[in-house]
Protein backbone atom coordinates (compact mmCIF):
# COMPACT_ATOMS: atom_id res chain seq x y z
CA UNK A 1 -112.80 22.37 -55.10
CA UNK A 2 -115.72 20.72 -53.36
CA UNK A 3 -118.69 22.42 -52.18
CA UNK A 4 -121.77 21.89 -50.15
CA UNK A 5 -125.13 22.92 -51.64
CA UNK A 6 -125.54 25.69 -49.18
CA UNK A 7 -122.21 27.37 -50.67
CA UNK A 8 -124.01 28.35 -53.70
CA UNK A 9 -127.14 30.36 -51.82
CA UNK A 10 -124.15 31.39 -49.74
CA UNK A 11 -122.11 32.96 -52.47
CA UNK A 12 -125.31 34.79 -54.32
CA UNK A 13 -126.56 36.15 -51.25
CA UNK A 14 -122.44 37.66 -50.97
CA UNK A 15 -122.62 38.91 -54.15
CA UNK A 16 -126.27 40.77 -53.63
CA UNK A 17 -124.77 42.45 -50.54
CA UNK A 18 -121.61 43.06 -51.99
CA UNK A 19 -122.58 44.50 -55.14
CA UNK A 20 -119.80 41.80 -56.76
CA UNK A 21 -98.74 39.17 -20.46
CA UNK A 22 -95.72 38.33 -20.58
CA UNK A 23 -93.73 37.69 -17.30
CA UNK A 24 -96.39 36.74 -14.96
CA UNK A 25 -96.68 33.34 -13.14
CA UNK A 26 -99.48 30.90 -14.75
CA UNK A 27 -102.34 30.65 -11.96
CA UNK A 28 -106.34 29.63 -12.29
CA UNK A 29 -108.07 33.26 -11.85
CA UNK A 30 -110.65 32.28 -9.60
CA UNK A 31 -109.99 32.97 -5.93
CA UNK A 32 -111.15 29.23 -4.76
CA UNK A 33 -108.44 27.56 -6.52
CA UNK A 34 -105.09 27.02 -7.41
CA UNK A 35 -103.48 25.62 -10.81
CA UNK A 36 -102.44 22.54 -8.91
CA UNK A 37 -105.95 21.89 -8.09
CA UNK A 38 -107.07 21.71 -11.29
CA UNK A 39 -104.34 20.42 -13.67
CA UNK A 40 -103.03 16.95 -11.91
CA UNK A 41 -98.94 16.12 -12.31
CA UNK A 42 -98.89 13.70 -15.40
CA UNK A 43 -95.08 12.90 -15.90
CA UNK A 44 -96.29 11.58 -19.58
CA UNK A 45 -97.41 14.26 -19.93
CA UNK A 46 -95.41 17.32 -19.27
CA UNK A 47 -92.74 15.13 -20.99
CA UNK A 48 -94.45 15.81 -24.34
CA UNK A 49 -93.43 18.07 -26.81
CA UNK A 50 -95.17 20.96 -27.77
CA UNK A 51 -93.40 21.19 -31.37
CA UNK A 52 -93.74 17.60 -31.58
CA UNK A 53 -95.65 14.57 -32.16
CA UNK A 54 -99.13 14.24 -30.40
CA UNK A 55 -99.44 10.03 -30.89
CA UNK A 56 -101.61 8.53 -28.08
CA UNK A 57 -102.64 12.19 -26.37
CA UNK A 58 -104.36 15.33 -27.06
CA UNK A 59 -102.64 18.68 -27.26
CA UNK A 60 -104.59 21.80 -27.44
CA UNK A 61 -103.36 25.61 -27.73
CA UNK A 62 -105.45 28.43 -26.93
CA UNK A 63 -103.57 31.14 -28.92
CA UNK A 64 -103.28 34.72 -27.14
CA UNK A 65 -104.99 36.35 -30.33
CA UNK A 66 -105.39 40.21 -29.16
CA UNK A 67 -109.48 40.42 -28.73
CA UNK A 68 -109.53 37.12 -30.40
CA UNK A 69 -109.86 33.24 -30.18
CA UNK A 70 -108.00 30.29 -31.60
CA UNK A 71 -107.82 27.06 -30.45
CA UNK A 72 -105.28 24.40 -32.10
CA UNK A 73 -106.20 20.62 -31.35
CA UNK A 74 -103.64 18.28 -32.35
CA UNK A 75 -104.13 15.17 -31.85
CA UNK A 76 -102.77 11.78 -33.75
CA UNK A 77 -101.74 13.96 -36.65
CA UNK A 78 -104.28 15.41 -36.82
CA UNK A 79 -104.93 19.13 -36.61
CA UNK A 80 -107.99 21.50 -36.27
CA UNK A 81 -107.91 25.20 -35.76
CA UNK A 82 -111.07 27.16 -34.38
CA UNK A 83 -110.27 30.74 -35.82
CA UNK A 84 -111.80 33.90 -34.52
CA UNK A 85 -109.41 36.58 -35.27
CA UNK A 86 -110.53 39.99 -33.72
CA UNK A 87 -107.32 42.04 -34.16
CA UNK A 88 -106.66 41.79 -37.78
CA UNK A 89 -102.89 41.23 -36.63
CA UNK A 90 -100.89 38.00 -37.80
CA UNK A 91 -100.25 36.62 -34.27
CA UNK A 92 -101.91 33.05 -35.10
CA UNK A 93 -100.14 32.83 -38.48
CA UNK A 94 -96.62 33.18 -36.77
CA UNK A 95 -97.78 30.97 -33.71
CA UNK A 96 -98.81 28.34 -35.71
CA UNK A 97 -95.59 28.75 -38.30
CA UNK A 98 -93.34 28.84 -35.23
CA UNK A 99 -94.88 25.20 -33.89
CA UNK A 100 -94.09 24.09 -37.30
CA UNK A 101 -97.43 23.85 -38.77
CA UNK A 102 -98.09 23.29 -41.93
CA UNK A 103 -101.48 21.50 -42.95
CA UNK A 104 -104.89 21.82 -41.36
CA UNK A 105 -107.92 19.27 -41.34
CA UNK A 106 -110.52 21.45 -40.42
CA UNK A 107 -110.55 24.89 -40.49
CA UNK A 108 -113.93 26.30 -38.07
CA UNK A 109 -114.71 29.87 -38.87
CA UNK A 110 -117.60 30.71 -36.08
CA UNK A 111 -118.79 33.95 -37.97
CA UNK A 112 -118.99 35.83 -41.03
CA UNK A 113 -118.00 38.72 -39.09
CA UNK A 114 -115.37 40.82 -40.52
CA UNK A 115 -114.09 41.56 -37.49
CA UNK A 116 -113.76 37.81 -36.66
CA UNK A 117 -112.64 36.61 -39.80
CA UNK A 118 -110.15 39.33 -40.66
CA UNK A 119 -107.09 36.83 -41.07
CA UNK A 120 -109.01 34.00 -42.15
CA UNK A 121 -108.21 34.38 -45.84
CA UNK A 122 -104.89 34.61 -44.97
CA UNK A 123 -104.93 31.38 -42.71
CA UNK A 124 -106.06 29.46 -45.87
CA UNK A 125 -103.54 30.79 -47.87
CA UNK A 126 -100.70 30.38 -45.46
CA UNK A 127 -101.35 26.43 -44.97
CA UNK A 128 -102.53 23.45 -46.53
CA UNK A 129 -106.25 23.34 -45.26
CA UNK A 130 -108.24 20.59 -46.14
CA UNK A 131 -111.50 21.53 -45.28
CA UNK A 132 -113.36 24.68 -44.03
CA UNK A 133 -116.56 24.89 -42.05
CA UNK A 134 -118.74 28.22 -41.59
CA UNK A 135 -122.19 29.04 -40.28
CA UNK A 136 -123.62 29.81 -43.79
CA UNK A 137 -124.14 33.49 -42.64
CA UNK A 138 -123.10 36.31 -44.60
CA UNK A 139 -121.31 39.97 -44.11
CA UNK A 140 -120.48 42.42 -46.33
CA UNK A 141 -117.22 43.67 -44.94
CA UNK A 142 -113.73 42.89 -46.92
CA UNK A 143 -112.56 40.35 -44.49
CA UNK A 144 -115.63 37.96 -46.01
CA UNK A 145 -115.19 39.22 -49.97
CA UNK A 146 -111.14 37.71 -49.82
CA UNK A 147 -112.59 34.51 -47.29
CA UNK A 148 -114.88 33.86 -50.27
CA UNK A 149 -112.69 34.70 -52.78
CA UNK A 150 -109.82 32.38 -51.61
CA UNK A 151 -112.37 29.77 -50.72
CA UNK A 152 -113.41 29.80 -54.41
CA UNK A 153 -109.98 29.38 -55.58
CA UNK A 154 -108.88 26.95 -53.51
CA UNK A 155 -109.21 22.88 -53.63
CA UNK A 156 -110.38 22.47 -50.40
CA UNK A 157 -113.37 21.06 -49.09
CA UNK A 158 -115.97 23.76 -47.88
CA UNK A 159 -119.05 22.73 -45.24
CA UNK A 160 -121.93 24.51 -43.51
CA UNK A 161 -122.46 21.85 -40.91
CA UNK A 162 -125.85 22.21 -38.68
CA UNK A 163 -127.12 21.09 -34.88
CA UNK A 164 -126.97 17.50 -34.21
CA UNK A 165 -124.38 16.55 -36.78
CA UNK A 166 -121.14 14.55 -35.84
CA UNK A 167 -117.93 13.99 -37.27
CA UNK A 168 -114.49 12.46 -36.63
CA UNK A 169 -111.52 13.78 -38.03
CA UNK A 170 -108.46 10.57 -36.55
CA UNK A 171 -109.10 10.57 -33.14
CA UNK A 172 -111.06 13.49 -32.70
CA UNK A 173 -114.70 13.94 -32.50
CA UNK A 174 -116.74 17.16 -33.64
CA UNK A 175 -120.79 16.98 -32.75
CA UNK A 176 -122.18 20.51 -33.95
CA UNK A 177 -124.12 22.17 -31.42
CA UNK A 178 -125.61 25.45 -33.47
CA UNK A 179 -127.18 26.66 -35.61
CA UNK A 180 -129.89 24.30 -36.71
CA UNK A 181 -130.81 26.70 -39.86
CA UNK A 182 -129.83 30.14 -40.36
CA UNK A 183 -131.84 33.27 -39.13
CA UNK A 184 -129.67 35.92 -40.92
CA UNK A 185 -128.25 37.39 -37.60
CA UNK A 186 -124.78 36.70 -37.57
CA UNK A 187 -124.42 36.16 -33.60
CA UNK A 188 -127.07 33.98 -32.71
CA UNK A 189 -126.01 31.85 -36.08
CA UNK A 190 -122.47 31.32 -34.56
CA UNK A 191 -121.49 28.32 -35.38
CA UNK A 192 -120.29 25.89 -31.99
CA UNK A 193 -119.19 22.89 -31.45
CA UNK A 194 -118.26 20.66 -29.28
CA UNK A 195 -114.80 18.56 -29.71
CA UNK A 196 -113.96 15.45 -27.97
CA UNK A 197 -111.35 12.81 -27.73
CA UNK A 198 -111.61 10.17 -25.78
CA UNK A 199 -113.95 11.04 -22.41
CA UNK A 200 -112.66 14.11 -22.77
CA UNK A 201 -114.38 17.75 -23.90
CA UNK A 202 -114.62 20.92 -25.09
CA UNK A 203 -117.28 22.97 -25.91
CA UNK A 204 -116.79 26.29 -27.64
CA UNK A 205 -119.42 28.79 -28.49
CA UNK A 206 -118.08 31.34 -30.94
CA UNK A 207 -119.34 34.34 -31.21
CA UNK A 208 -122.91 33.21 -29.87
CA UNK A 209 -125.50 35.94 -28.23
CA UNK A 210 -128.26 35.17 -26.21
CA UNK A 211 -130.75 34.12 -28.55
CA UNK A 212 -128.91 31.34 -29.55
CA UNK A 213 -127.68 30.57 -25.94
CA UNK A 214 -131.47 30.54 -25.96
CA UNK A 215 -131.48 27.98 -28.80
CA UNK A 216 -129.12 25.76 -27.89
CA UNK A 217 -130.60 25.21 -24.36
CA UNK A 218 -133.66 23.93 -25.70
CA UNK A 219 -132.31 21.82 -28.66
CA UNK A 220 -131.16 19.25 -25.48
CA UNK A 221 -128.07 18.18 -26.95
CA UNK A 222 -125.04 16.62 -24.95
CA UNK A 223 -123.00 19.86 -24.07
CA UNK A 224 -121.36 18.39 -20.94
CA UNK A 225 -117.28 19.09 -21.32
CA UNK A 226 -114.66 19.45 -19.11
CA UNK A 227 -113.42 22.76 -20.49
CA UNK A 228 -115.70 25.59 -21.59
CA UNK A 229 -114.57 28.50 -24.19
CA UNK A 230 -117.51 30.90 -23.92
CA UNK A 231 -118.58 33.32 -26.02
CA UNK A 232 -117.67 37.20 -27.04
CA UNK A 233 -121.62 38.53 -26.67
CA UNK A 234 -123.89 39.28 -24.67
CA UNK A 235 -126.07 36.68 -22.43
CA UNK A 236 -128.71 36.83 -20.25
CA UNK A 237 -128.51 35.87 -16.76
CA UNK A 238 -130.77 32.76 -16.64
CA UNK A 239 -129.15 31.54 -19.69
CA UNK A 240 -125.77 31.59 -18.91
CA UNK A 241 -126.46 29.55 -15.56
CA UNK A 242 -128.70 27.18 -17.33
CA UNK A 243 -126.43 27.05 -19.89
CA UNK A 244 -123.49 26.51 -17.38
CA UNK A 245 -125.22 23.77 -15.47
CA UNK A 246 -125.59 21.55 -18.42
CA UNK A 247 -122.14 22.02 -19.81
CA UNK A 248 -120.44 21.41 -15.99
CA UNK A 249 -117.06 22.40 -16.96
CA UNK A 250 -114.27 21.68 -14.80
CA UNK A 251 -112.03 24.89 -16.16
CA UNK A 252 -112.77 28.03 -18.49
CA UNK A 253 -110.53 29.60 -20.67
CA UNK A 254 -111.01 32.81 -22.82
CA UNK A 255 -109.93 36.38 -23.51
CA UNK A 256 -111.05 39.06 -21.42
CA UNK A 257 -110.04 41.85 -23.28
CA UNK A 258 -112.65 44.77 -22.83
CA UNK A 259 -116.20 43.69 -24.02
CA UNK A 260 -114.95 40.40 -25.12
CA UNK A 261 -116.67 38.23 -23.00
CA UNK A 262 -120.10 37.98 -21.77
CA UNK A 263 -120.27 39.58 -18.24
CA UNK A 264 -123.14 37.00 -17.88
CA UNK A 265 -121.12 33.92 -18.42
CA UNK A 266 -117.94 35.42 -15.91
CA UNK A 267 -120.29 36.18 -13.35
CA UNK A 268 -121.92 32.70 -13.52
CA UNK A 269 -118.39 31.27 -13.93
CA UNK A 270 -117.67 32.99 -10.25
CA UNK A 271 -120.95 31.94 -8.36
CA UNK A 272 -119.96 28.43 -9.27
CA UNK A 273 -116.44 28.85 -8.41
CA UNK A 274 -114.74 27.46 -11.94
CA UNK A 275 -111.29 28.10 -12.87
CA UNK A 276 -110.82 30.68 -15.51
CA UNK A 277 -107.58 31.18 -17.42
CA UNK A 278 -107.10 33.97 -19.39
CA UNK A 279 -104.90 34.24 -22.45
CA UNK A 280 -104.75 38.22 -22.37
CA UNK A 281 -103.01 38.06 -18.94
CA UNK A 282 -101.01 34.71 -19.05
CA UNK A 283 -100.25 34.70 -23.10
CA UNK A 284 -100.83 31.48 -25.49
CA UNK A 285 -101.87 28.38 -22.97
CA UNK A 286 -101.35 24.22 -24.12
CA UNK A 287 -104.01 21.78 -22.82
CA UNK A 288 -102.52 18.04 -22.49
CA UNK A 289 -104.92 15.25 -21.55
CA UNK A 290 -104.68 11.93 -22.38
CA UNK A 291 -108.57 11.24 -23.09
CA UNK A 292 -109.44 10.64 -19.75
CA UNK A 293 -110.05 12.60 -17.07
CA UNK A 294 -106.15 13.57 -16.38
CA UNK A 295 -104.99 17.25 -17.82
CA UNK A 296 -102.19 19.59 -17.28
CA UNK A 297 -102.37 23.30 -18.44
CA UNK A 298 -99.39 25.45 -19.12
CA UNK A 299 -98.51 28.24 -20.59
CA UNK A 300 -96.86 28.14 -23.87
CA UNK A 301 -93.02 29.11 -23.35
């Protein structure tokens, strides 16, 4: 078992706290366009498999995780899984079992949160992960005392990356995009990041508030990408159009459960007129894009 530096503040400050839809049709939300409009008609690559292999394309699936997130890149064989588990139900676990999954390269945990981590011990158990990233931040709720616990027994790789950092995991690219250093407030440390492959991107923002919207802004990193996950918590209005400017997506996708999305970020979403897809309405959705700037959506049946 390999560990950062950081993992051994990380684990004594634990221990001080501690004291140890189905059925409906697949359309883009927004009212000023369609799904044709936005996802163009590869034949490549609608003949892909989802169960299958991803050589020479991306294939992402944005999981239909209750009043969570997940995203599953697979690319090249390789595979990363963004896990924010709200529900503490086992839907990813059997998604990712059904798809015959069985190893993971990265494993991104965006917060300590027990209420966004509550199946992430489980996740590491379940699979052969190779390495895990987290923000460093700390909770005291049971979900983090078994994440720590299996981390610790595990021979995995653990990592608190920070802003401005990049990384390539086979074909895919990860450039961290927050937090720089941690403040101790578990939102506006969410870790996010921004995956690419090829000229194409995603940026996803975790469980980030507006403070760190805040933070990110003025760090002036590339956060251009063509398809924007935003985050659970609340924004601020000038933020999440500032913010929304300089990321210029050409689609959104997230889970609009109640309170699980910024009203800030959907309303800025609608001025601008950008597709949003949402996973509580139209169930798990698959990404395909071949690097460029071609992409089909679908859902995942």
């Amino acid at each position: 078992m390999k560990f950062s530096p950081v993992f051994y503040m990380w684990t004594l400050l634990f221990l001080i706290i501690t004291g140890c839809s189905a059925g409906e049709n697949l359309k883009a939300v927004s009212k000023s366009s369609s799904l044709d409009e936005v996802s163009l008609n590869s034949e490549a690559l609608h003949d892909q498999n989802t169960n299958g292999d991803t050589e020479g394309f991306l294939q992402v699936h944005f999981i239909d995780a209750g009043q969570g997130d997940a995203a599953l890149f697979q690319a090249d064989n390789t595979v990363i899984l963004v896990h924010d588990d709200y529900t503490g139900r086992y839907d990813v676990i059997s998604y990712l079992k059904d798809r015959g999954i069985k190893k993971i390269d990265l494993l991104v945990g965006p917060s300590p949160s027990g209420e966004s981590i509550d199946q992430f011990s489980n996740v590491i158990s379940e699979f052969a992960v190779k390495e895990i990233w987290m923000s460093g931040g700390v909770s005291n709720s049971h979900a983090f005392e078994r994440t720590v616990e299996v981390i610790m027994s595990s021979d995995l790789n653990y990592y608190e990356p920070r802003a401005g950092e990049h990384f390539e995991f086979g074909s895919l690219k990860v450039e961290v995009i927050h937090p720089e250093s941690i403040s101790g407030d578990i939102l506006s440390d969410s870790l996010s990041i921004r995956v690419s492959y090829g000229n194409f991107s995603f940026l996803l923002t975790g469980d980030i508030d507006a403070g760190g919207e805040n933070e990110i802004l003025n760090r002036g990193l590339d956060l251009n990408a063509q398809v924007f996950i935003p985050g659970r918590h609340d924004s601020s209005v000038q933020d999440a159009a500032e913010l929304l400017k300089e990321i210029n997506p050409e689609i959104a996708i997230y889970n609009s459960k109640e309170e699980n999305t910024s009203p800030e970020v959907l309303d800025a979403l609608e001025k601008e007129k950008i597709p949003v897809y949402e996973t509580n309405i139209y169930g798990s959705l698959i990404l395909k894009t071949d690097g460029f700037n071609e992409f089909i959506i679908e859902d995942s049946q």
